[in-house]
N, C-alpha and C. Protein backbone atom coordinates (compact mmCIF):
# COMPACT_ATOMS: atom_id res chain seq x y z
N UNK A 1 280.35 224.46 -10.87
CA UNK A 1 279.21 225.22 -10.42
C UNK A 1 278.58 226.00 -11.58
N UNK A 2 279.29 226.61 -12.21
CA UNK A 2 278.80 227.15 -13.51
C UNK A 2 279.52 227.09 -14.85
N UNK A 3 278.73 226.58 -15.85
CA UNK A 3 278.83 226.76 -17.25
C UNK A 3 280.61 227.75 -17.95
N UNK A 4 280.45 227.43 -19.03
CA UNK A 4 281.31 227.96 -19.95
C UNK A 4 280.78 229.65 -19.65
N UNK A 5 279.28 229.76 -20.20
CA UNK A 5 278.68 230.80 -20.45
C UNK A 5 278.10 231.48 -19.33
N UNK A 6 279.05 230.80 -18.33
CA UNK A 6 279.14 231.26 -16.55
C UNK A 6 277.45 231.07 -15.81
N UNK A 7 276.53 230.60 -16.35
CA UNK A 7 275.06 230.28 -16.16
C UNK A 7 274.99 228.73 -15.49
N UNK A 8 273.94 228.39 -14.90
CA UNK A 8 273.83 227.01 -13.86
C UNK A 8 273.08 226.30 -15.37
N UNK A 9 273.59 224.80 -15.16
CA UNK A 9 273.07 224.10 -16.42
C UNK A 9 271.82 224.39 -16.33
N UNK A 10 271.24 223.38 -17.52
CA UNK A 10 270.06 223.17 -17.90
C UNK A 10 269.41 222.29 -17.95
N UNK A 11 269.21 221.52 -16.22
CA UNK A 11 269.16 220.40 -15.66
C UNK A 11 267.95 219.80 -16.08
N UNK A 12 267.06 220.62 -16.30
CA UNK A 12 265.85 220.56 -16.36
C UNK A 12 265.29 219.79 -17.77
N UNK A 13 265.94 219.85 -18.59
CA UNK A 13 266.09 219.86 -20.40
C UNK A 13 265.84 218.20 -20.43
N UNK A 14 265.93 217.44 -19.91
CA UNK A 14 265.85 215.57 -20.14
C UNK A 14 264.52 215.32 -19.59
N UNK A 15 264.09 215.67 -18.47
CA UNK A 15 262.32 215.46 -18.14
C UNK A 15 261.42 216.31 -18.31
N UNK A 16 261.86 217.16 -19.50
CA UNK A 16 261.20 217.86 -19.87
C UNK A 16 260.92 217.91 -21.43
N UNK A 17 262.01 217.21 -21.94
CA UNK A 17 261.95 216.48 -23.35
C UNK A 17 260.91 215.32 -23.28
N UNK A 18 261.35 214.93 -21.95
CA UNK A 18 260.93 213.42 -21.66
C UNK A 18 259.43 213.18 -22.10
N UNK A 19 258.99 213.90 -21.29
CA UNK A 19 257.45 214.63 -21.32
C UNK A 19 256.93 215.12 -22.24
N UNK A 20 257.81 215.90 -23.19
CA UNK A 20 257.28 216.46 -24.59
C UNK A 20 257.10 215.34 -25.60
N UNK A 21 257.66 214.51 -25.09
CA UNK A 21 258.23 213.28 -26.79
C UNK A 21 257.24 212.43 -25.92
N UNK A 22 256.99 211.96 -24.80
CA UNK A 22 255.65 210.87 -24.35
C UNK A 22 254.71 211.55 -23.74
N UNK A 23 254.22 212.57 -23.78
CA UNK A 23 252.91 212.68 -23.31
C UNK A 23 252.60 212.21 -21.74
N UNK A 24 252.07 212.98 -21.20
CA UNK A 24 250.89 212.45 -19.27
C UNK A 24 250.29 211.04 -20.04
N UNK A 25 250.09 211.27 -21.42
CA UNK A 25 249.33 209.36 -21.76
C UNK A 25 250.41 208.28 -22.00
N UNK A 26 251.70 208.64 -22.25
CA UNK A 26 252.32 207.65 -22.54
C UNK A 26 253.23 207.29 -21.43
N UNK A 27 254.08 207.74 -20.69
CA UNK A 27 253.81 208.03 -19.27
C UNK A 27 253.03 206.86 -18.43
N UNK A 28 251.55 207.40 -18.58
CA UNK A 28 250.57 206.49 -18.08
C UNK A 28 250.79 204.94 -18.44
N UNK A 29 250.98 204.76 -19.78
CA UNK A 29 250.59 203.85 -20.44
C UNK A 29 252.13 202.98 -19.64
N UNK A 30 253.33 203.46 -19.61
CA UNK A 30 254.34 202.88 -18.85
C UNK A 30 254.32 202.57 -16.87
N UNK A 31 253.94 203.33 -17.01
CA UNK A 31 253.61 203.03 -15.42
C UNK A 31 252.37 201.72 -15.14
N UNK A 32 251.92 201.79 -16.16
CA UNK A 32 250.85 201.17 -16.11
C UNK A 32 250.95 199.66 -16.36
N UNK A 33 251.88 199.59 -17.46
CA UNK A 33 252.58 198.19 -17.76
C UNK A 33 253.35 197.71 -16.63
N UNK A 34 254.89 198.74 -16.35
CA UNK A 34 254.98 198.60 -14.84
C UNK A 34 254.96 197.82 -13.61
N UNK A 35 253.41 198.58 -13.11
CA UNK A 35 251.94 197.76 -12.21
C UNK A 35 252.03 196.87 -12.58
N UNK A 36 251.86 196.38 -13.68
CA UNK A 36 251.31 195.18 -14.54
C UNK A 36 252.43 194.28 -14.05
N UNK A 37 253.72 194.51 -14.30
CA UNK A 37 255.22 193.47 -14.23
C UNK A 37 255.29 193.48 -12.74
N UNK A 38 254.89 194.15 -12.04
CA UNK A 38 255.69 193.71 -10.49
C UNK A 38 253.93 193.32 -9.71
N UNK A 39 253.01 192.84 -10.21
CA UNK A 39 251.93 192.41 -9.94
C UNK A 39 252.14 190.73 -10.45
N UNK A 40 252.30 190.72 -11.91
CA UNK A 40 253.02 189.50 -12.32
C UNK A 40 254.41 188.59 -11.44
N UNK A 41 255.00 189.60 -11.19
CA UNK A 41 256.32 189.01 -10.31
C UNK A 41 255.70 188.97 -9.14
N UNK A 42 255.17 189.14 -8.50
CA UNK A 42 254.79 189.14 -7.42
C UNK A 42 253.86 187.61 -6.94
N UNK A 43 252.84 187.62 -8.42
CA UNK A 43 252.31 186.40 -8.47
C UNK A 43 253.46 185.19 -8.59
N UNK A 44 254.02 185.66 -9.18
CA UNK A 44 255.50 184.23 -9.41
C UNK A 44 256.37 183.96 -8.49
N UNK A 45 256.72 184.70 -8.03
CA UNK A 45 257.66 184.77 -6.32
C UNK A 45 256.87 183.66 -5.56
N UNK A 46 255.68 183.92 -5.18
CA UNK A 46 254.25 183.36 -4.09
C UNK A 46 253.95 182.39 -4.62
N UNK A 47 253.81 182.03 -6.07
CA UNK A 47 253.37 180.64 -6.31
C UNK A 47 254.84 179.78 -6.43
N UNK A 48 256.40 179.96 -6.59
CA UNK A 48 257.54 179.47 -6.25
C UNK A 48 257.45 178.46 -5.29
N UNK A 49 257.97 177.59 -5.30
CA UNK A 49 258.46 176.42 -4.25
C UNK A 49 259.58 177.10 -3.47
N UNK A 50 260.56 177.96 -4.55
CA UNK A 50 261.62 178.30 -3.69
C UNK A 50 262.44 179.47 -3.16
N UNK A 51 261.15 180.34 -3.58
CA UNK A 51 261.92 181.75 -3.35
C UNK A 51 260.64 182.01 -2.24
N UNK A 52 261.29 183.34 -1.45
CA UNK A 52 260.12 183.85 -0.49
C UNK A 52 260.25 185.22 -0.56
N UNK A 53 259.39 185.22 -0.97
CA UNK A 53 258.69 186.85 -1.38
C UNK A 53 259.15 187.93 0.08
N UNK A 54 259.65 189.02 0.54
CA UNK A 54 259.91 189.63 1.39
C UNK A 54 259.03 191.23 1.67
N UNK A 55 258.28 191.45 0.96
CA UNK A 55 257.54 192.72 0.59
C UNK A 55 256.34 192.41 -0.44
N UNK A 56 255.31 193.24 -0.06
CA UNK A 56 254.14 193.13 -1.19
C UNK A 56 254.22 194.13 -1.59
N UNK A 57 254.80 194.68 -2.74
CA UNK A 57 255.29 195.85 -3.67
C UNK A 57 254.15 196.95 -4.09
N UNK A 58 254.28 198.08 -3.44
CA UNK A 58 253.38 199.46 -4.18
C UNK A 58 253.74 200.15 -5.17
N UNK A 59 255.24 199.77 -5.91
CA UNK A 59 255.53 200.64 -6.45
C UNK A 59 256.14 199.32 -7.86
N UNK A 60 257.78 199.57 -7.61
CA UNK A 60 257.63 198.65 -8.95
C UNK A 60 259.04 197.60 -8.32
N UNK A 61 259.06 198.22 -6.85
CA UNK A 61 260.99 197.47 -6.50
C UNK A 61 260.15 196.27 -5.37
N UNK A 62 260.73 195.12 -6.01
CA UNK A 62 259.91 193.64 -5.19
C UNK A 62 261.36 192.94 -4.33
N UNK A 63 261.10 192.89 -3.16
CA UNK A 63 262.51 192.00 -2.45
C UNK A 63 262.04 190.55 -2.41
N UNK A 64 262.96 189.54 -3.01
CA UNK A 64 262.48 188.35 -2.36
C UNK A 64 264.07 187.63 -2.21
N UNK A 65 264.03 186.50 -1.87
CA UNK A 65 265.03 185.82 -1.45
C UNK A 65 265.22 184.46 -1.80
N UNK A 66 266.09 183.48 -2.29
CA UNK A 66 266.16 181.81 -2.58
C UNK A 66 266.19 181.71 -1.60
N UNK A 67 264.93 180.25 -1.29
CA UNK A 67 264.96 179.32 -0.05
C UNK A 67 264.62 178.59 -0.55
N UNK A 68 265.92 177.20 -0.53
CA UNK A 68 264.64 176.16 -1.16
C UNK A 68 263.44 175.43 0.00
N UNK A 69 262.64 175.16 -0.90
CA UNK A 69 261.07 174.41 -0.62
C UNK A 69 261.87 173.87 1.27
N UNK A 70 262.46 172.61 1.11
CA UNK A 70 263.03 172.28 2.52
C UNK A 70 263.23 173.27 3.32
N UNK A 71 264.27 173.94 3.08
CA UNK A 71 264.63 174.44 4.50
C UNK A 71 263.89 175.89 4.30
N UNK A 72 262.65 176.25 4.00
CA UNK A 72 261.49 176.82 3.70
C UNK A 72 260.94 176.21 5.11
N UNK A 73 260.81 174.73 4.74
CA UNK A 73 259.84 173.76 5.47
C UNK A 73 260.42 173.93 7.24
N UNK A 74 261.94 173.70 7.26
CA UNK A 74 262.46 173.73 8.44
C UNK A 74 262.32 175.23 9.10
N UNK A 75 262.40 176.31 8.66
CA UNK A 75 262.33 177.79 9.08
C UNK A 75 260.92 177.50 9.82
N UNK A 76 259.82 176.83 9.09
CA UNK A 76 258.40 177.18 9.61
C UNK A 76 258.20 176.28 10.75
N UNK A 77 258.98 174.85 10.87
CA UNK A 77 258.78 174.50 12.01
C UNK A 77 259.87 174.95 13.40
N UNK A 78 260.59 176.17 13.08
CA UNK A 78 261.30 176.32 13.92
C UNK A 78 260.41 177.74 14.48
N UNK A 79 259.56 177.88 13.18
CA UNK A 79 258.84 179.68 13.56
C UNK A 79 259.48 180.73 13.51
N UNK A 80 258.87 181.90 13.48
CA UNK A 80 259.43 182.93 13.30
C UNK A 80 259.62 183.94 14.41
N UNK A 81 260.13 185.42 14.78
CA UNK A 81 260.56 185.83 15.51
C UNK A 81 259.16 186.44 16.35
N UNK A 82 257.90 186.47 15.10
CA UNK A 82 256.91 186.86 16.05
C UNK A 82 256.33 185.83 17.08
N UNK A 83 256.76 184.50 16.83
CA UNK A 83 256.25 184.05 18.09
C UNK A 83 257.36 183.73 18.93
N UNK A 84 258.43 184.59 19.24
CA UNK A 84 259.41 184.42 20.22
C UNK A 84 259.80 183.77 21.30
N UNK A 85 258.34 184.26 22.17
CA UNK A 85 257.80 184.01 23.22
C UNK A 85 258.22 182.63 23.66
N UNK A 86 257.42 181.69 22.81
CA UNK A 86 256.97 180.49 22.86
C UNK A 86 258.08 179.39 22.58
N UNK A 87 259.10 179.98 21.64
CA UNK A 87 260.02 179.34 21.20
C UNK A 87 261.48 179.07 22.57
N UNK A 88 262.06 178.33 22.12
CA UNK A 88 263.11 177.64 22.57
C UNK A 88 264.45 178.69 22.15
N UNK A 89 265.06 178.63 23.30
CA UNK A 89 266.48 179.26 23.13
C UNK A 89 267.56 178.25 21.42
N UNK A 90 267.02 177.18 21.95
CA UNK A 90 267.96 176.44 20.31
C UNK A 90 266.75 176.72 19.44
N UNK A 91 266.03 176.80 19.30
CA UNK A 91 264.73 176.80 18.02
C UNK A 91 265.28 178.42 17.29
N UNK A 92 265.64 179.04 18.46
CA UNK A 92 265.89 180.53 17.66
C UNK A 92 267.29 180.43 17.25
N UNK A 93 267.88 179.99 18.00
CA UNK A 93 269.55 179.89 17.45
C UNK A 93 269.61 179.27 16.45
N UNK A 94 268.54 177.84 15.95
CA UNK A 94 268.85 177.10 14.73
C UNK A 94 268.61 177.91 13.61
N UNK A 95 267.64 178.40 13.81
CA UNK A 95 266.80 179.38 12.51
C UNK A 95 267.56 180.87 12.30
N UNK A 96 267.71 181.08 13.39
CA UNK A 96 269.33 182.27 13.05
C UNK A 96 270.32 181.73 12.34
N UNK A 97 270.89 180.19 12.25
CA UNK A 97 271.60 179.60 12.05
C UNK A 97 271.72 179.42 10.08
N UNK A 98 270.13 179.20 10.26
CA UNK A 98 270.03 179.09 8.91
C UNK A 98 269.53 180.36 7.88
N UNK A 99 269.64 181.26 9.16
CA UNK A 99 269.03 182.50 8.06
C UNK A 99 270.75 182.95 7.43
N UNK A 100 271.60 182.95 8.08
CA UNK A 100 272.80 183.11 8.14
C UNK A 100 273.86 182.42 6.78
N UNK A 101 272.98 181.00 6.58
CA UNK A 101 273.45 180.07 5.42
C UNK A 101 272.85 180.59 4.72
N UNK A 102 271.78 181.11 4.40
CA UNK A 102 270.76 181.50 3.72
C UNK A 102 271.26 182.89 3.21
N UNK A 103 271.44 183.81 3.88
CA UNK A 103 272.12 185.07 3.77
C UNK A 103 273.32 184.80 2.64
N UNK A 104 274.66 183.74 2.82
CA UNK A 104 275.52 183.57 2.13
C UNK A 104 275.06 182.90 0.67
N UNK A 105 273.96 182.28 0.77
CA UNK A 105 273.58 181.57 -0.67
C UNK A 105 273.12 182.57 -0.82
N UNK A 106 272.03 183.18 -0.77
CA UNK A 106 271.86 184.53 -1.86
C UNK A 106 272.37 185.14 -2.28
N UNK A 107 273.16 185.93 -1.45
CA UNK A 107 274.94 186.54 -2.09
C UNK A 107 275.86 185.59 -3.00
N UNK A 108 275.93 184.22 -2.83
CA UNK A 108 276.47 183.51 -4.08
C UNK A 108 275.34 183.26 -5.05
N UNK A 109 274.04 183.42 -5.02
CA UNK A 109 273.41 183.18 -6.31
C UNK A 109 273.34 184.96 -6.76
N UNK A 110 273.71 185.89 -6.36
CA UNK A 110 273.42 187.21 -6.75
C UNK A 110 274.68 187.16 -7.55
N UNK A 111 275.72 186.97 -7.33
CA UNK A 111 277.10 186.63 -8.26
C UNK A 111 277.18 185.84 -9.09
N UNK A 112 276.34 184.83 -8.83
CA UNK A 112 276.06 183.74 -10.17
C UNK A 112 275.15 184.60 -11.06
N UNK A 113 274.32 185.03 -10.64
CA UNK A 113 273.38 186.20 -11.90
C UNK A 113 274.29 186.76 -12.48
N UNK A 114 275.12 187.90 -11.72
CA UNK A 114 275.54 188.80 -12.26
C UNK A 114 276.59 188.42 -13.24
N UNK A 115 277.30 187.22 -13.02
CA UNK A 115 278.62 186.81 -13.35
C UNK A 115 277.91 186.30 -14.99
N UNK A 116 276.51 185.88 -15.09
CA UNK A 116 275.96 185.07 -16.31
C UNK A 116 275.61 186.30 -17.14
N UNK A 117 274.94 187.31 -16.21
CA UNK A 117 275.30 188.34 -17.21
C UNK A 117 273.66 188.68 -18.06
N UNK A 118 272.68 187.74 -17.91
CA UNK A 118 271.61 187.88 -19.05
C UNK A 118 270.56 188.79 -18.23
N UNK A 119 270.54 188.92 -16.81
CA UNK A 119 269.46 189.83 -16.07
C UNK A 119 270.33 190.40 -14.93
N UNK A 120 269.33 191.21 -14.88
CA UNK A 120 269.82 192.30 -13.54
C UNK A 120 268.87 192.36 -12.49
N UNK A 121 269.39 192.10 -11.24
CA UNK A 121 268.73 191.76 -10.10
C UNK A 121 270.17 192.92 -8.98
N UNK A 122 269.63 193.30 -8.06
CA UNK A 122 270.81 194.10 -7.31
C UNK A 122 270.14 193.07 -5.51
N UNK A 123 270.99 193.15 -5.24
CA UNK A 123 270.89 192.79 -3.70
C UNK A 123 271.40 193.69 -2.43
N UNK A 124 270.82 193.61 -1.55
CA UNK A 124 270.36 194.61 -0.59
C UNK A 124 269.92 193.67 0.98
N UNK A 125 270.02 194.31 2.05
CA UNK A 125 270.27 193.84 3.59
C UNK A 125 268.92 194.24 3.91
N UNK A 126 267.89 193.61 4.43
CA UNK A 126 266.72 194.16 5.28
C UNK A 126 266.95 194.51 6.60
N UNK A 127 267.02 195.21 7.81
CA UNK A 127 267.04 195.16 8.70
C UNK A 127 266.31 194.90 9.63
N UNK A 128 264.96 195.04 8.91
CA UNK A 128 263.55 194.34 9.53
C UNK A 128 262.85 194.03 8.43
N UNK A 129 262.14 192.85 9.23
CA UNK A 129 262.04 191.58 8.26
C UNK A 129 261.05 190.98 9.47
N UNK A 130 260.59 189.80 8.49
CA UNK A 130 259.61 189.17 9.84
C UNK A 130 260.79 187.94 10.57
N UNK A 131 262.46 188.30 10.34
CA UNK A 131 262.88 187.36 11.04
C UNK A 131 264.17 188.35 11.75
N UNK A 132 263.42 189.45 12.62
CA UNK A 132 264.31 190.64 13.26
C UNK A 132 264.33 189.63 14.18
N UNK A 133 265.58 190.15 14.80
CA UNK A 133 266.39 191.43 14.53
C UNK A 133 267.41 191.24 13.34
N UNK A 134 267.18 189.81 13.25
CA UNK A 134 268.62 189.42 12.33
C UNK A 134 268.55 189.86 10.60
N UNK A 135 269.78 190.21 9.98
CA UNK A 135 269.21 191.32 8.89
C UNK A 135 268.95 190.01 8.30
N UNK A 136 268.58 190.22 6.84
CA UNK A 136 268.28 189.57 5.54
C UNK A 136 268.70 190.03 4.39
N UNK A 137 269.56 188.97 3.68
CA UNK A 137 269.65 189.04 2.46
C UNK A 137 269.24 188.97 1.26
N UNK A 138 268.14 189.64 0.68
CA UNK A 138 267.02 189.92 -0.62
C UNK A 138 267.93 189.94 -1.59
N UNK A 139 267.23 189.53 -2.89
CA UNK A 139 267.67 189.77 -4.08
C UNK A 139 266.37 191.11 -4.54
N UNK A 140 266.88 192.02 -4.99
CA UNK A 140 265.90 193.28 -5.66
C UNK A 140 265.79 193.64 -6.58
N UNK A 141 264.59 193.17 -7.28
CA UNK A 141 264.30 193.63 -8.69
C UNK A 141 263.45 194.84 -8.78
N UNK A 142 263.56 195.08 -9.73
CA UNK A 142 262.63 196.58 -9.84
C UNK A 142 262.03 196.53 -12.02
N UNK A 143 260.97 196.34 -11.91
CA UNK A 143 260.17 196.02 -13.02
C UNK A 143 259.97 197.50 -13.89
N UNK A 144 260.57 197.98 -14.24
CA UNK A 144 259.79 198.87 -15.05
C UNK A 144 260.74 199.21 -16.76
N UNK A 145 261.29 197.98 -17.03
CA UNK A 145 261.50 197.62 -18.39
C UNK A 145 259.92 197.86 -19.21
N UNK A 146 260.17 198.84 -20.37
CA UNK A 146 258.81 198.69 -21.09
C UNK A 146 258.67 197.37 -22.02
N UNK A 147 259.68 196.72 -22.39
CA UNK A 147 260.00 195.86 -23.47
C UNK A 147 259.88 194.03 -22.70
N UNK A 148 259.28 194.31 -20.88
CA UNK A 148 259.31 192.97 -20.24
C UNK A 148 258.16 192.57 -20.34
N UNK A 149 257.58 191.50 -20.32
CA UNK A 149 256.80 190.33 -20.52
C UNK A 149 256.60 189.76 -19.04
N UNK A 150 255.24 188.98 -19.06
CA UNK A 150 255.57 188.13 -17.88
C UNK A 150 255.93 186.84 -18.34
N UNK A 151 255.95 186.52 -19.81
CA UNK A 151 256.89 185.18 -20.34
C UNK A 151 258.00 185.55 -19.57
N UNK A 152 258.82 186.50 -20.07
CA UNK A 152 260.15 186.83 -19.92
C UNK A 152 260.82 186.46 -18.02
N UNK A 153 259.92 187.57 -17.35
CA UNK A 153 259.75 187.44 -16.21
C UNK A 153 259.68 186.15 -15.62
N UNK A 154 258.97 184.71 -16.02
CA UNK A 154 258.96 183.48 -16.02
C UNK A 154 260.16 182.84 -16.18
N UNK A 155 260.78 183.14 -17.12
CA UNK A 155 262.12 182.84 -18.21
C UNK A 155 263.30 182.93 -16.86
N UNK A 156 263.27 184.32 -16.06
CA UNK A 156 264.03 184.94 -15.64
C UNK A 156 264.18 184.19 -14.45
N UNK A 157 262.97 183.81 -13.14
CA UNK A 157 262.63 183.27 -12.24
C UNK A 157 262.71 181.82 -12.24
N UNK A 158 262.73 181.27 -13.75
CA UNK A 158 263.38 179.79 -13.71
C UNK A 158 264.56 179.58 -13.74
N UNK A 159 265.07 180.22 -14.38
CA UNK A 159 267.25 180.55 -14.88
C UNK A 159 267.49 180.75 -13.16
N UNK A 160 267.12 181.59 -12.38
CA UNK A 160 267.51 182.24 -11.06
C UNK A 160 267.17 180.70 -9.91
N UNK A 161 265.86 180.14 -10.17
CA UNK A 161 265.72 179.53 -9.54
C UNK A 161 266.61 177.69 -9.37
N UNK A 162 266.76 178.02 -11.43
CA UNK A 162 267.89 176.72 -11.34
C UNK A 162 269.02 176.82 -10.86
N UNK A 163 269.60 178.10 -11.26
CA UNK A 163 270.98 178.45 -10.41
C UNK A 163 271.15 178.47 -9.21
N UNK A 164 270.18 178.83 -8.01
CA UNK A 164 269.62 178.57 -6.90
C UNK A 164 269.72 177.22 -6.50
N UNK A 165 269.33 176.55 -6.95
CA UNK A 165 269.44 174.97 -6.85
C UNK A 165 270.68 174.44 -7.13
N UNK A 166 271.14 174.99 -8.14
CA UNK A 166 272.55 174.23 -8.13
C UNK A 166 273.55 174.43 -7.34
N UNK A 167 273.33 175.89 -6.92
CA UNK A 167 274.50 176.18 -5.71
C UNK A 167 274.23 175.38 -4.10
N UNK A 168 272.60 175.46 -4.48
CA UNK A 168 272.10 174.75 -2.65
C UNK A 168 272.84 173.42 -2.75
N UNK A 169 272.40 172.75 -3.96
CA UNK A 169 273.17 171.51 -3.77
C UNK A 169 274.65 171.28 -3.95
N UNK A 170 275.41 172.03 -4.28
CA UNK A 170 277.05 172.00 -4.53
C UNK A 170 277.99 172.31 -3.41
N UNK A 171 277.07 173.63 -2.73
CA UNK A 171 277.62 174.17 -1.66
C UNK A 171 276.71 174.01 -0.16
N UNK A 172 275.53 173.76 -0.28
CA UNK A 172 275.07 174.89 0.74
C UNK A 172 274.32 173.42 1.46
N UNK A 173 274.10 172.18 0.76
CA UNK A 173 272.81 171.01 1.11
C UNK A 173 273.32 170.52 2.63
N UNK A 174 274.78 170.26 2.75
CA UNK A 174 274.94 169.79 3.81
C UNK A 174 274.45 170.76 4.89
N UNK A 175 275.44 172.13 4.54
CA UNK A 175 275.04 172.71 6.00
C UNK A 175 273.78 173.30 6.21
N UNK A 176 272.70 173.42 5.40
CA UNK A 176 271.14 173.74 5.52
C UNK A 176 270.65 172.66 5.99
N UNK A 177 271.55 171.21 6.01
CA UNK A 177 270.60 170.07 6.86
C UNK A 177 269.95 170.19 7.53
């Protein structure tokens, strides 16, 4: 609770350096790049064959998820939870079925990242999602490296997306049939 010199630290002393040594302009100039990286990722997620974007990002933390292109294809003809209604007691059970396979491959490609070691991605449970009630498993990046690129960012989303692929097909092709 208190100091040597019996006083409450001097918590304050790191964003306040922070601020002295970059300036409200430099600051700017990072936030601004930022914008720039999770506007870029954002474009790359959406133009993907195989990831699906889960959030349109205001800030700099983007959720998306591996699906490959196929069973992308099969989710949409089974539909989603907003048209409930309309759907079939097995149409929702299949697509629960596969959000479920889907859930476990992301969690093994989030361990294949982490285990390779060259980027950092953290993963996280949605609880609503456009496929409620059932949660979702996102991979979560958060862009605000000053030193990232959208080469890099490219670089990053192909490595993730090949590893993605290699696990769908090693582990995951049969039962996403």
């Amino acid at each position: 609770r208190f100091t040597l010199e019996g006083s409450r630290k001097f918590d304050v002393l790191k964003p306040w350096a922070a601020l002295k040594v970059f300036g409200t302009d430099g600051f700017q100039i990072l936030f601004d790049h930022a914008f720039n990286l999770t506007s870029d990722l954002n474009q790359l997620i959406n133009a993907s064959h195989n990831f699906e974007a889960m959030n349109n990002p205001q800030l700099f933390i983007h959720v998306f998820r591996f699906v490959p292109r196929s069973v992308q294809e099969e989710i949409a003809t089974r539909g989603t939870a907003t048209g409930r209604s309309q759907q079939s007691t097995s149409a929702r059970q299949k697509r629960r079925e596969i959000n479920t396979l889907l859930n476990k491959l992301n969690v093994a490609l989030h361990r294949a990242i982490r285990a390779e070691d060259s980027t950092c991605v953290s993963r996280t449970t949605l609880a609503t999602s456009k496929y409620a009630p059932q949660p979702i498993v996102v991979l979560r990046s958060v862009t605000v490296n000053p030193l990232t690129t959208r080469a890099i960012l490219e670089e990053i989303l192909a490595k993730q997306e090949k590893m993605g692929l290699d696990l769908h097909a090693k582990q995951f092709k049969k039962l996403l049939a």
